[in-house]
Protein backbone atom coordinates (compact mmCIF):
# COMPACT_ATOMS: atom_id res chain seq x y z
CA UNK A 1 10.52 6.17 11.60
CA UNK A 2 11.86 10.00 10.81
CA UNK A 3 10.81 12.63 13.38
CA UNK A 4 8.04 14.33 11.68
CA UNK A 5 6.33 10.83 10.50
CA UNK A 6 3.10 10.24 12.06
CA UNK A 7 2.88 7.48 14.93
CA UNK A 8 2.46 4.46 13.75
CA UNK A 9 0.39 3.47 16.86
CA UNK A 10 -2.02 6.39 16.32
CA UNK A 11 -3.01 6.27 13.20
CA UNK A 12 -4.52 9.07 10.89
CA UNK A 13 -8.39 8.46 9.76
CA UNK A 14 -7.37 8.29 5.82
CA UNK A 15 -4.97 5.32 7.09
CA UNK A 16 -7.21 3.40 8.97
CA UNK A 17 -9.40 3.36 6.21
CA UNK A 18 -7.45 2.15 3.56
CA UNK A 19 -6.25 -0.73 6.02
CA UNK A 20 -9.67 -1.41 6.73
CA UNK A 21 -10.28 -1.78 3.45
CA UNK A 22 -7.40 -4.11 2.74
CA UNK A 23 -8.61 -6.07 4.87
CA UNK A 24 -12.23 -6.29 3.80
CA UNK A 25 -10.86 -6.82 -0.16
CA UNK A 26 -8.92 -9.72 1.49
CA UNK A 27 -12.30 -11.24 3.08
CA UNK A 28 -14.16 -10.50 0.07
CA UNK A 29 -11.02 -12.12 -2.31
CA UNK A 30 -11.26 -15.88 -0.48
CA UNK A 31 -14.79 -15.83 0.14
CA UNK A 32 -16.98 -17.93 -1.78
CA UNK A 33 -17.57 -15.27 -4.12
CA UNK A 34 -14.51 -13.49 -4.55
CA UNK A 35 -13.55 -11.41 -6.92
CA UNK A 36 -10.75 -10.48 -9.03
CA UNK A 37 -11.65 -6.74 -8.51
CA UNK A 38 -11.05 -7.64 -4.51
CA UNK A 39 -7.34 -8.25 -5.79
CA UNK A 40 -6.71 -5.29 -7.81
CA UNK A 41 -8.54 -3.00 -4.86
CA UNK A 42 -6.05 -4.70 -2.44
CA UNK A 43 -2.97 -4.07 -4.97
CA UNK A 44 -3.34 -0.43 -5.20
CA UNK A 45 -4.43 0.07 -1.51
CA UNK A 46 -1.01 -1.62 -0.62
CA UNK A 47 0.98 0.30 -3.26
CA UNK A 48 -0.27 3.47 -1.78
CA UNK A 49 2.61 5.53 0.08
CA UNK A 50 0.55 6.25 3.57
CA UNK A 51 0.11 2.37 3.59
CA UNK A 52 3.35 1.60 2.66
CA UNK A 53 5.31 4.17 5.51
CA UNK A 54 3.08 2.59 7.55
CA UNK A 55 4.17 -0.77 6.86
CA UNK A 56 7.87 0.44 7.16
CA UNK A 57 7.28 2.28 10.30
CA UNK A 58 5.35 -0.97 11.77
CA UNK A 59 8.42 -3.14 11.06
CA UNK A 60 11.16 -1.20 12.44
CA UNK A 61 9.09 -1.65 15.91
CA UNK A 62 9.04 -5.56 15.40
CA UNK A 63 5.25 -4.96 15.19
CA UNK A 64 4.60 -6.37 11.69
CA UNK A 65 6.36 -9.72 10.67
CA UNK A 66 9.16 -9.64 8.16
CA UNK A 67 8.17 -9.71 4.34
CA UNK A 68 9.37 -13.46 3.02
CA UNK A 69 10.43 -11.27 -0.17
């Protein structure tokens, strides 16, 4: 994390949004009626930079399990 990032643990509103919304694609995706919109939502919300410091920020803590890939 550099010193002027945001806190990972206190998250801005526009962040908790799009992870909220990750996570709803993801319900939506393997539910019964998923659809392949659900995946391309989720691929952009997790290619988007707040997301992805985030993510980085998360895993330097140990807070986040390490990416397979």
């Amino acid at each position: 994390m550099k010193k002027n990032d945001p806190d990972p643990l206190q998250p801005l509103a526009s962040l908790l949004v799009k992870i909220g919304s990750i996570a709803v694609h993801a319900q939506e995706l393997f539910g019964p009626l998923g659809h392949h919109f659900d995946r391309i939502a989720m691929k952009s919300l997790l290619n988007d930079p707040e997301v992805n410091a985030w993510i980085e920020s998360m895993t330097e803590m140990a807070m986040l399990p390490k990416k397979r890939s």
